[in-house]
Structures are given as C-alpha cells and as structure tokens.
C-alpha atoms as a PDB file:
ATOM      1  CA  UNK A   1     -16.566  48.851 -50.760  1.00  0.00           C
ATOM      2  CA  UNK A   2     -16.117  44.932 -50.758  1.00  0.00           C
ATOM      3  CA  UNK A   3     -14.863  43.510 -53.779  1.00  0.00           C
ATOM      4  CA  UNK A   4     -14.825  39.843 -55.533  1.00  0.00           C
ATOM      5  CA  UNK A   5     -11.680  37.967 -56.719  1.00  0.00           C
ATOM      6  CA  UNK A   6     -11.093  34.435 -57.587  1.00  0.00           C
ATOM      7  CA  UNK A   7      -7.540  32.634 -57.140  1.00  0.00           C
ATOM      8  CA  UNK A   8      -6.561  29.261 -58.541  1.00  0.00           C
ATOM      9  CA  UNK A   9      -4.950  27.645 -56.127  1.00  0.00           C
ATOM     10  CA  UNK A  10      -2.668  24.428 -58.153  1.00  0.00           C
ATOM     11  CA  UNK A  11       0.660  26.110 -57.534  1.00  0.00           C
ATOM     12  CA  UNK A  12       0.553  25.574 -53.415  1.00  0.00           C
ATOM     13  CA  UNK A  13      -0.259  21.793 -53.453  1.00  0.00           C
ATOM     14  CA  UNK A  14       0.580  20.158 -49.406  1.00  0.00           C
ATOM     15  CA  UNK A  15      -0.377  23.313 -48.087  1.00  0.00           C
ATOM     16  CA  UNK A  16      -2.625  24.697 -45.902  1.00  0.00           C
ATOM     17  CA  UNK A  17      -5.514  26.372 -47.126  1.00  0.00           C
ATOM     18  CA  UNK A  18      -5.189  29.934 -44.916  1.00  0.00           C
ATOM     19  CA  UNK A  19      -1.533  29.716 -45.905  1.00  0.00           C
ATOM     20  CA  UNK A  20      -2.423  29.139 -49.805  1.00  0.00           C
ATOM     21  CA  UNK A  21      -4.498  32.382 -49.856  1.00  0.00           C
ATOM     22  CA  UNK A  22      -1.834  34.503 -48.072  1.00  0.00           C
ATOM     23  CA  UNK A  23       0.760  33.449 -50.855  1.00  0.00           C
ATOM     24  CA  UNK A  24      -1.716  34.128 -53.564  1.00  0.00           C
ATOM     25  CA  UNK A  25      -2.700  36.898 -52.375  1.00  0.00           C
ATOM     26  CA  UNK A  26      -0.556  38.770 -49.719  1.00  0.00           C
ATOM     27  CA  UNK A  27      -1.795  42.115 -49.594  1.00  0.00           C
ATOM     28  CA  UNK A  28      -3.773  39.997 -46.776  1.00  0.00           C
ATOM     29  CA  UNK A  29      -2.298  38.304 -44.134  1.00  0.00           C
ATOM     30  CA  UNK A  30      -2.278  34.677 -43.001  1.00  0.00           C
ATOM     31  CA  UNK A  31      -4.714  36.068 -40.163  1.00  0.00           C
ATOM     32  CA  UNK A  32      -6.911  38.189 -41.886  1.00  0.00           C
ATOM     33  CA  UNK A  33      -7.310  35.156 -44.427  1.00  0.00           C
ATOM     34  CA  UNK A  34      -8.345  33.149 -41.313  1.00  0.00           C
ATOM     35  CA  UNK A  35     -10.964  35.326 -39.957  1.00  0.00           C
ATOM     36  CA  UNK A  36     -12.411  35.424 -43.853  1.00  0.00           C
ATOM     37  CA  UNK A  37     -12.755  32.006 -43.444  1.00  0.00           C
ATOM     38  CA  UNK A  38     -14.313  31.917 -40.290  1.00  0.00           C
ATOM     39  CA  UNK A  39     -16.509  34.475 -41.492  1.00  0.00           C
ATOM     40  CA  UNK A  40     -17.445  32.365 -44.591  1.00  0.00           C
ATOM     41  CA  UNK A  41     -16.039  34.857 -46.490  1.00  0.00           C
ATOM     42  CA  UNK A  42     -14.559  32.599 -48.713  1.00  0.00           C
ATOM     43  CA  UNK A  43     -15.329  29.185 -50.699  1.00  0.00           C
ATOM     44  CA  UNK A  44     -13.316  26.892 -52.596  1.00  0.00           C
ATOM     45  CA  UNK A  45     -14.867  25.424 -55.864  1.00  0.00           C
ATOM     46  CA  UNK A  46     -18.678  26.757 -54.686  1.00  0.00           C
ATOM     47  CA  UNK A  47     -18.144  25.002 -50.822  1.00  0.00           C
ATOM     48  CA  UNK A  48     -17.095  26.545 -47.136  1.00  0.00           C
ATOM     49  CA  UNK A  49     -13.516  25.535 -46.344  1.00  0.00           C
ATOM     50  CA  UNK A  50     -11.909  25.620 -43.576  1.00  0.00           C
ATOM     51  CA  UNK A  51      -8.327  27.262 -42.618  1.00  0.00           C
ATOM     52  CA  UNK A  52      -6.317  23.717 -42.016  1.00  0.00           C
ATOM     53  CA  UNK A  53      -7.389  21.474 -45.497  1.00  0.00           C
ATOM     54  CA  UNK A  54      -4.566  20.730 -47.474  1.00  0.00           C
ATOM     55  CA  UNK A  55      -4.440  22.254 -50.709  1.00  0.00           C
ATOM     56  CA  UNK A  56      -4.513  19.107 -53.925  1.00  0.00           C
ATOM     57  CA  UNK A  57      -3.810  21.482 -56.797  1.00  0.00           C
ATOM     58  CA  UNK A  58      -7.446  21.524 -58.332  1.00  0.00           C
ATOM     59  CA  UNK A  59      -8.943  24.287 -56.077  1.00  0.00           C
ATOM     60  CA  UNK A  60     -10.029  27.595 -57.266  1.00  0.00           C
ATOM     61  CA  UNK A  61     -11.181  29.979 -54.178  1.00  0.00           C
ATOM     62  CA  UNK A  62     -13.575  33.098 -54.572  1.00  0.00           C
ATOM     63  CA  UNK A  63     -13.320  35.478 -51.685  1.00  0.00           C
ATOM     64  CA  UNK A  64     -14.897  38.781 -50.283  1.00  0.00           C
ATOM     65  CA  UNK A  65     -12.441  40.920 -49.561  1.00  0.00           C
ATOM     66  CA  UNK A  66     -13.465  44.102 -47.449  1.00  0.00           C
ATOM     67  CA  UNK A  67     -13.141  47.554 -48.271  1.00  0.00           C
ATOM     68  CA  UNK A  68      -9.153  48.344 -46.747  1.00  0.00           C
ATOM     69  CA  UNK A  69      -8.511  50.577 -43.988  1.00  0.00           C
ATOM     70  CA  UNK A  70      -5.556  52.224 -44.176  1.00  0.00           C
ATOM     71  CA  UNK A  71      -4.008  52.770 -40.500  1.00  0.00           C
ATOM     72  CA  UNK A  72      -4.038  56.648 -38.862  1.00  0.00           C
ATOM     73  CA  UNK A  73      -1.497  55.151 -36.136  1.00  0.00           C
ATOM     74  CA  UNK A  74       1.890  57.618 -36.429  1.00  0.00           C
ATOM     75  CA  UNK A  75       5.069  56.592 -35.370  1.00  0.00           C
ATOM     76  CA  UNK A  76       6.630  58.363 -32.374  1.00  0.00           C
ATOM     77  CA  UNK A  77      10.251  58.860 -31.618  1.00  0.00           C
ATOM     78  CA  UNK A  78       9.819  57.282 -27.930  1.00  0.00           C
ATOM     79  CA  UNK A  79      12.820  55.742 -26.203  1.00  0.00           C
ATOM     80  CA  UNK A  80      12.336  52.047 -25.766  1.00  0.00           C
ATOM     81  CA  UNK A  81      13.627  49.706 -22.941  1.00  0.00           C
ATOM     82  CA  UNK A  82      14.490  46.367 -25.417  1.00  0.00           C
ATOM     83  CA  UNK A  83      15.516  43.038 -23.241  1.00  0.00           C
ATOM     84  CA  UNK A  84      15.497  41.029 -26.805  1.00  0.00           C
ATOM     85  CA  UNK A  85      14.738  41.110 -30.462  1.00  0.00           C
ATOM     86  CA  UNK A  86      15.076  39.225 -33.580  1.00  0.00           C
ATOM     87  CA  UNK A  87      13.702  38.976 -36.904  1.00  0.00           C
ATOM     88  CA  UNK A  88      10.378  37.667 -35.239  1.00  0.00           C
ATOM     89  CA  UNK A  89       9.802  39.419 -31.802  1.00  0.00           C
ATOM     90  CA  UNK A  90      10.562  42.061 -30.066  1.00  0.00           C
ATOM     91  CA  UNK A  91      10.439  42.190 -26.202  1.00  0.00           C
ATOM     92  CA  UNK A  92      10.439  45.527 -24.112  1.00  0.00           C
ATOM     93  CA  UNK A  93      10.151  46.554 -20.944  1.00  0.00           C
ATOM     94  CA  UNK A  94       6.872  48.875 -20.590  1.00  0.00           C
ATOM     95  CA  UNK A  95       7.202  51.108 -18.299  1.00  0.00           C
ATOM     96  CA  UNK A  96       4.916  52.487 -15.624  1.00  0.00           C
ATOM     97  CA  UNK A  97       2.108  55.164 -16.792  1.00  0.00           C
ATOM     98  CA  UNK A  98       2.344  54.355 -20.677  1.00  0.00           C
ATOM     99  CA  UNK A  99      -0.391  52.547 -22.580  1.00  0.00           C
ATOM    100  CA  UNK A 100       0.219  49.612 -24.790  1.00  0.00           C
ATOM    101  CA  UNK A 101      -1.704  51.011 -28.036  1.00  0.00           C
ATOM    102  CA  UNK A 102      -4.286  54.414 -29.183  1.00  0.00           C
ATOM    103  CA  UNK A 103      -7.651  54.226 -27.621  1.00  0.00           C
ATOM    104  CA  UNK A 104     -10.069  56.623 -26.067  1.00  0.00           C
ATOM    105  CA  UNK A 105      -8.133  59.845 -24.534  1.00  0.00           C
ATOM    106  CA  UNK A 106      -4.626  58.010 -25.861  1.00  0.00           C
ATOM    107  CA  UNK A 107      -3.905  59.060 -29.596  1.00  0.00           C
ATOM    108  CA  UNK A 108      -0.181  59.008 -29.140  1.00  0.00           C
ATOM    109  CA  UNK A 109       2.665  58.671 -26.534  1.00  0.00           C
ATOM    110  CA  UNK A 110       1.445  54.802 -26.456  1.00  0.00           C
ATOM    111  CA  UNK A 111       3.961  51.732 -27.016  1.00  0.00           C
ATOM    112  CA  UNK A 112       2.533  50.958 -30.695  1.00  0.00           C
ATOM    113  CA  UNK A 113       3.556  54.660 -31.349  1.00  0.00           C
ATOM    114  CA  UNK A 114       7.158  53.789 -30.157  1.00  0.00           C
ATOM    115  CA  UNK A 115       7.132  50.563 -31.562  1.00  0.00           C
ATOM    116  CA  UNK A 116       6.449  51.797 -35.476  1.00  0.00           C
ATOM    117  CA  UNK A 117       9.458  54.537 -35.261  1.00  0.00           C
ATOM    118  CA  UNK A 118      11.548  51.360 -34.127  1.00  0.00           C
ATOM    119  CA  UNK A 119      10.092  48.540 -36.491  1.00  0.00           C
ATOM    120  CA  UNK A 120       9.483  49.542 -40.166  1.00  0.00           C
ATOM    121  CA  UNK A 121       7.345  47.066 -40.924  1.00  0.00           C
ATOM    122  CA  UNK A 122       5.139  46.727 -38.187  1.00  0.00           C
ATOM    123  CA  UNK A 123       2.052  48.778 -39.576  1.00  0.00           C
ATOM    124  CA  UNK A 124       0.516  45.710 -41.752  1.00  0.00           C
ATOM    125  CA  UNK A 125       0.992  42.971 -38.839  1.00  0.00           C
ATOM    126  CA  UNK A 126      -2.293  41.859 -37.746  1.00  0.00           C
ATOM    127  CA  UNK A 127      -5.207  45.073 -35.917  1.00  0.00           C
ATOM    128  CA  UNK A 128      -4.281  47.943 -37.793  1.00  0.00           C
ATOM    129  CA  UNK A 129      -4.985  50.043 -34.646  1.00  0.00           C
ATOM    130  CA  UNK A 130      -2.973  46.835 -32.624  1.00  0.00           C
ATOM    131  CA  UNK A 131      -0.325  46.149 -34.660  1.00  0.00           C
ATOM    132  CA  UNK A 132       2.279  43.163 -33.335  1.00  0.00           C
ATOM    133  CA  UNK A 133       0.025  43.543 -29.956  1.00  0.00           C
ATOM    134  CA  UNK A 134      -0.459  39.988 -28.416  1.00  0.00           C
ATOM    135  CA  UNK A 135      -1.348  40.919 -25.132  1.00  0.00           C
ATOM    136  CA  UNK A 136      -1.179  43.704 -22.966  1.00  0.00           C
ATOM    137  CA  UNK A 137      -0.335  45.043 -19.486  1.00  0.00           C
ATOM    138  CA  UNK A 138      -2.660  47.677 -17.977  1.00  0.00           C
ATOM    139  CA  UNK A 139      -1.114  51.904 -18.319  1.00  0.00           C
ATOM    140  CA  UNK A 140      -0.227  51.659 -14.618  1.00  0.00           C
ATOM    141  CA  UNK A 141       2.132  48.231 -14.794  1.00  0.00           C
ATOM    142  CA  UNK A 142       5.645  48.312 -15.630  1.00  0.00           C
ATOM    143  CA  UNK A 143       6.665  44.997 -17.541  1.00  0.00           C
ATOM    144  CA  UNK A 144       7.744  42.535 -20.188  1.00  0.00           C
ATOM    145  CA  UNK A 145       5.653  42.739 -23.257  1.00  0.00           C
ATOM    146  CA  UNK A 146       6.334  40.354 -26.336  1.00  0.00           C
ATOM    147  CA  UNK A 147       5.538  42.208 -29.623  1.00  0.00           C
ATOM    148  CA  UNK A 148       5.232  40.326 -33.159  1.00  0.00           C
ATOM    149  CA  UNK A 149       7.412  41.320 -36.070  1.00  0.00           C
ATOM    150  CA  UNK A 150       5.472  39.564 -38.953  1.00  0.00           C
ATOM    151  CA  UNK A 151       1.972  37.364 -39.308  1.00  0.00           C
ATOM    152  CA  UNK A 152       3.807  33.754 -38.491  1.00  0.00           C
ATOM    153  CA  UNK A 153       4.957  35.513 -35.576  1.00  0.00           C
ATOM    154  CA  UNK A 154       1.562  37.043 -34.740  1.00  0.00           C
ATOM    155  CA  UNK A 155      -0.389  33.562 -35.293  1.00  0.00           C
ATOM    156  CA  UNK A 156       2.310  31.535 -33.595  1.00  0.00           C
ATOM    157  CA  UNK A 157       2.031  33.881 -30.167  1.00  0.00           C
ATOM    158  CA  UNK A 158      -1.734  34.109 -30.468  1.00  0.00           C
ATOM    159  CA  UNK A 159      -1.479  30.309 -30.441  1.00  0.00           C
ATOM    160  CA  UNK A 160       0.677  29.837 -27.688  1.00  0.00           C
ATOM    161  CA  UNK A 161      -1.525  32.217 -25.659  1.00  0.00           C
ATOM    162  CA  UNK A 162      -4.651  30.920 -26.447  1.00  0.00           C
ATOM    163  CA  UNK A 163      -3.393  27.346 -25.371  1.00  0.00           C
ATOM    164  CA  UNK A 164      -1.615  28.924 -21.591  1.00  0.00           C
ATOM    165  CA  UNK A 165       1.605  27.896 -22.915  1.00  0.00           C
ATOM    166  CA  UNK A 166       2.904  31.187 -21.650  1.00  0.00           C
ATOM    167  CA  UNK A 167       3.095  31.876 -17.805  1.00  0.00           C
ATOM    168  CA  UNK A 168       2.878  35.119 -16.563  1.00  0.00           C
ATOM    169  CA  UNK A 169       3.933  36.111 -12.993  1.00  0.00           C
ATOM    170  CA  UNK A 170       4.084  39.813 -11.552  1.00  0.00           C
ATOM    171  CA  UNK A 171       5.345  41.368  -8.832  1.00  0.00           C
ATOM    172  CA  UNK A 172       3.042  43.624  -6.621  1.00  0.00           C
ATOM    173  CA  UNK A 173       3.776  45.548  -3.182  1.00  0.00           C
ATOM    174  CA  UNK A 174       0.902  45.145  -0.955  1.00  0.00           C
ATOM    175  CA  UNK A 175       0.065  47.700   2.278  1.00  0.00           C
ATOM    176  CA  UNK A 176       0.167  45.493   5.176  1.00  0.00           C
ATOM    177  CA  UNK A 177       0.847  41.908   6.307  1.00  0.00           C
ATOM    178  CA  UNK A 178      -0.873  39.220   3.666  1.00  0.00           C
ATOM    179  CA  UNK A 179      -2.023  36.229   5.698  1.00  0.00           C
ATOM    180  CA  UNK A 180      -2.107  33.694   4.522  1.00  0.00           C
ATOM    181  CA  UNK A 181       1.517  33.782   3.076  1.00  0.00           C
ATOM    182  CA  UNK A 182       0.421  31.453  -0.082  1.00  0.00           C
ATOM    183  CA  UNK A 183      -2.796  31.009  -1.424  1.00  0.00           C
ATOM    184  CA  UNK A 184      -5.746  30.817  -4.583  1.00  0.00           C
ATOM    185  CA  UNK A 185      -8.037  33.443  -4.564  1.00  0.00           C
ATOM    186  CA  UNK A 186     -11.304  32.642  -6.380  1.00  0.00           C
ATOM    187  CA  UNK A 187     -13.214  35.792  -7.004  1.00  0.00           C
ATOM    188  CA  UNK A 188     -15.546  36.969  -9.905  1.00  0.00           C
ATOM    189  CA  UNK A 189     -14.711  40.504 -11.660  1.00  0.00           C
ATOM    190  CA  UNK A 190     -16.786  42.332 -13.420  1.00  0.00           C
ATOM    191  CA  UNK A 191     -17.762  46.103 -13.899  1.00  0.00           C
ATOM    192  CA  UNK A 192     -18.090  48.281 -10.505  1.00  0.00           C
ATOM    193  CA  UNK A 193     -21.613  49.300 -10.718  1.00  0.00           C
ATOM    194  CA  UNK A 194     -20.772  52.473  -8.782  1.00  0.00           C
ATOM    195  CA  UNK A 195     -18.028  53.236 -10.921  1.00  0.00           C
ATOM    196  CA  UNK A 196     -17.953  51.882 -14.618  1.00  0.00           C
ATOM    197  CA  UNK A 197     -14.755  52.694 -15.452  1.00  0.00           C
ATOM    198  CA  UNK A 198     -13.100  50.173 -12.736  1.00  0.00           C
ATOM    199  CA  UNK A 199     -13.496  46.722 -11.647  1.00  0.00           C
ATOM    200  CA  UNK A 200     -14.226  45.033  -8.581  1.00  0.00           C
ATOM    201  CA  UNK A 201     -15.044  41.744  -7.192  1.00  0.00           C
ATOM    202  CA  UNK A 202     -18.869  41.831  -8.619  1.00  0.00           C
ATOM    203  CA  UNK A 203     -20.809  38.123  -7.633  1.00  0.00           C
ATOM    204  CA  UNK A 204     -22.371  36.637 -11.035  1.00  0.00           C
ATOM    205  CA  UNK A 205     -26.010  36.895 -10.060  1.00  0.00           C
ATOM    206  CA  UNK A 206     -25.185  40.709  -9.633  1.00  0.00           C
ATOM    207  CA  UNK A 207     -23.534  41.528 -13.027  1.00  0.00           C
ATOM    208  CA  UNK A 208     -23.818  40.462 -16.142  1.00  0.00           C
ATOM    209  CA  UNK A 209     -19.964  41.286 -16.639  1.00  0.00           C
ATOM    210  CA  UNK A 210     -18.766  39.119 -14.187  1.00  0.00           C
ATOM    211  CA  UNK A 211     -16.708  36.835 -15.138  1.00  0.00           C
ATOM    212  CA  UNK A 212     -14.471  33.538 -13.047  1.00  0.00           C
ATOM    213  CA  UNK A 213     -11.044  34.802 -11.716  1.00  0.00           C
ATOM    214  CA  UNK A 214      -8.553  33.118 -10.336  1.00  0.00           C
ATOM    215  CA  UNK A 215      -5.214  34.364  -8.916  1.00  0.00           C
ATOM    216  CA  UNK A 216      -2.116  32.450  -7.247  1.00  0.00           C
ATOM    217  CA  UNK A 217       0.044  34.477  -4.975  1.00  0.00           C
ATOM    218  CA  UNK A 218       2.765  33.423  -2.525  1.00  0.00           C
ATOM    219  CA  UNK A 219       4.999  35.850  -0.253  1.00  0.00           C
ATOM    220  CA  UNK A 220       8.374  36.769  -1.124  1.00  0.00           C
ATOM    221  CA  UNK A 221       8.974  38.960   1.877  1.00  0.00           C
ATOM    222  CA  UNK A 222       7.551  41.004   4.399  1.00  0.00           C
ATOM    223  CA  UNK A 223       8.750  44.333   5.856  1.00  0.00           C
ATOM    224  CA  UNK A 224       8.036  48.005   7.209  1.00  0.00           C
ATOM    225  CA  UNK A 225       4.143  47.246   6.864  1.00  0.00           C
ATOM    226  CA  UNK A 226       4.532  45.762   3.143  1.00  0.00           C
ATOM    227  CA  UNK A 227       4.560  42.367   1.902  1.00  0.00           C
ATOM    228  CA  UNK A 228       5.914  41.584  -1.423  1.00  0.00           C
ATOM    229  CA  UNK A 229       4.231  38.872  -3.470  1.00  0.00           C
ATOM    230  CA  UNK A 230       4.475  36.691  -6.458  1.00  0.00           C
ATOM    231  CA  UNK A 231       1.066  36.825  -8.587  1.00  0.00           C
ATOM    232  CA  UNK A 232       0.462  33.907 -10.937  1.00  0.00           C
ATOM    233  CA  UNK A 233      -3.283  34.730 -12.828  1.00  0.00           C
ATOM    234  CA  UNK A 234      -4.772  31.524 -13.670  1.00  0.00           C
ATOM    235  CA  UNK A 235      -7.399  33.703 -15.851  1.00  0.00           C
ATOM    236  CA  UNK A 236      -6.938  36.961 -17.624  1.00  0.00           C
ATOM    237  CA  UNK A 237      -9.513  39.828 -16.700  1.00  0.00           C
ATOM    238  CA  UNK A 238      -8.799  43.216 -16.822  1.00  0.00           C
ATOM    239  CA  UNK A 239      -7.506  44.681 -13.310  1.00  0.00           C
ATOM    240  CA  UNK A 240      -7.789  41.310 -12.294  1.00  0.00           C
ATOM    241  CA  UNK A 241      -4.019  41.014  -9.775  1.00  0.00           C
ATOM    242  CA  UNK A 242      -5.008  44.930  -8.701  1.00  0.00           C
ATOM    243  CA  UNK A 243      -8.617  44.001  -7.544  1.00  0.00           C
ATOM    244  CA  UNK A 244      -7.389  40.680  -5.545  1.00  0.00           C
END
C-alpha cells in the first residue's frame, strides 16, 4: 500500500530538488525520487516540481511513496573476470553463455547473481531485479560490462548513455569474405514474424516492432574463409550486430 509523507525541505538550500528528497529521505534513491517526479508523484507547497529547481529553504514537499518491494534476487558465489573497480564502478568481463540479470527461464547463474556475492551493497542501487545494470550485452556475447556501485553512479552512467557519450565497438567473426571491406548498414529490426523469439531485418510497413538500425563495420582481417570485423552500432536494438 502507498503511503503519504511530507518533508520540509529549508535545510538543503542551492540544491537540487531530486537531490533534496534523497537526503531527506534516503530510504529512496536519487532515481527513484526522479521517476516520482516524473510521475507527479510529488508536489512542493501544493504545485508539480520538477527534478532540477533549486531548493530556497521555504519548500515543504508531500510525496506518494509506493508500497516497497523487497528484492528475491540471491547472491551467487560465481567467479568474476574484473578489468577495474572503485568505489563507483565495477567493470567485468562477461563471458560467453551467461546472462546479465534474472528473467524468464534465468533465476540464477546470471551476472547480478555474481555481482551481489561480490558487492555488498549493490541490492538497493536502482531496478531491484537490475541492480547497478546500465546496459547489457546479449547471453551469447562475451564482453566489457560497466556496473554501478551507488545511485550517483547509476544516474551519472544512465546520463552518459542516454547522451552516446559512450562508444561501443565489438568484435565479430563472420563465415566468408565481407565485401565491401568498410561500410554503414541501414536496416530496420524488429520481431521475426516466423519466429518471435528472434529478430530479423523486418521493413517498417511490415511490423509494428521495427525499429531504425544502423551499424558501422570495417575489416580487420581476412583468412581461411572468415573475415574479422570491427562493429560500431550507431543505434541499440536487441540482436542488432548478430542480424547485420
């Protein structure tokens, strides 16, 4: 059940507001007092507010808070491949054939399992069935995966993300000889319609999941029938380097 509370805000004057209510009240998080706020969740002295206005001392702010869910997600004694970590991120090295967090037909064995044996904390930061998770690489795809540690972390990579700031490039072995050796391929994905669980290159008019996709490559080298190639995605859809 939702409950009501009401927080005077005069000791967190210069800040911002989505910062204010985490301080005053940090069983939430900085995020999870955004997405109140989005959600209009919450109103400072009777009017909407939103996330960025500066806190003058005066404000009182009444918020619906929703009923917690307390996370199911069990920690898993899973060796971990760590490149880096500090106090705010952790980076590792996902192997092949392991999925990034629990979902349908994965309830454990998954990185987030590994990841709250290693990190303590990690449980309260951000999706309580995502915690830390920024992005993700698909179970199949071996790679670097940059986990948060705490909210500033979380909202600071979310950021970054959200903006391309981060470049991501993969490696994928290819049957054959790719002609031409560099190149942009522009190709909708969306849902195979005779196959729901995978995607395919799926023409707009066709699908109402498909969605613009656009993928850099360029050759690295060539040999016994394989090509090796750089991938840089210019868009982020699911399967999207495996179906161009």
């Amino acid at each position: 059940m939702s409950k009501t509370i009401s927080l005077p805000l005069a000791d967190y004057v210069g800040l911002r507001t989505d910062r204010a209510l985490a301080l005053a009240h940090p069983d939430l998080s900085r995020m999870q007092w955004q997405t109140l706020i989005k959600t209009k969740q919450v109103t400072i002295n009777n009017k909407a507010v939103k996330a960025s206005a500066k806190i003058d001392g005066s404000e009182v702010a009444v918020a619906i808070l929703p009923e917690i869910v307390e996370s199911d997600l069990v920690a898993e004694d899973i060796a971990l491949s760590i490149k880096y970590e500090d106090s705010d991120v952790i980076v590792v090295d996902k192997p092949a054939g392991m999925v990034v967090h629990p979902g349908t037909g994965h309830d454990s064995g998954t990185l987030v399992n590994a990841l709250l044996f290693h990190c303590d904390d990690l449980a309260g930061i951000g999706d309580t069935k995502r915690p830390g998770i920024v992005h993700r690489l698909d179970k199949d795809t071996s790679g670097l995966i940059v986990i948060a540690k705490n909210d500033q972390a979380l909202w600071e990579l979310q950021r970054q993300f959200a903006e391309r700031e981060v470049h991501k490039v993969y490696l994928a072995l290819c049957d054959g000889k790719v002609l031409p050796t560099t190149a942009l391929i522009d190709a909708p994905i969306g849902r195979n319609p005779k196959a729901r669980k995978k995607m395919a290159v799926i023409p707009p008019n066709l699908s109402a999941t498909s969605r613009e996709s656009r993928t850099l490559y360029e050759t690295v080298s060539a040999f016994d029938g394989y090509t090796l190639v750089k991938c840089y995605p210019k868009t982020g859809r699911t399967h999207q380097i495996r179906v161009h």
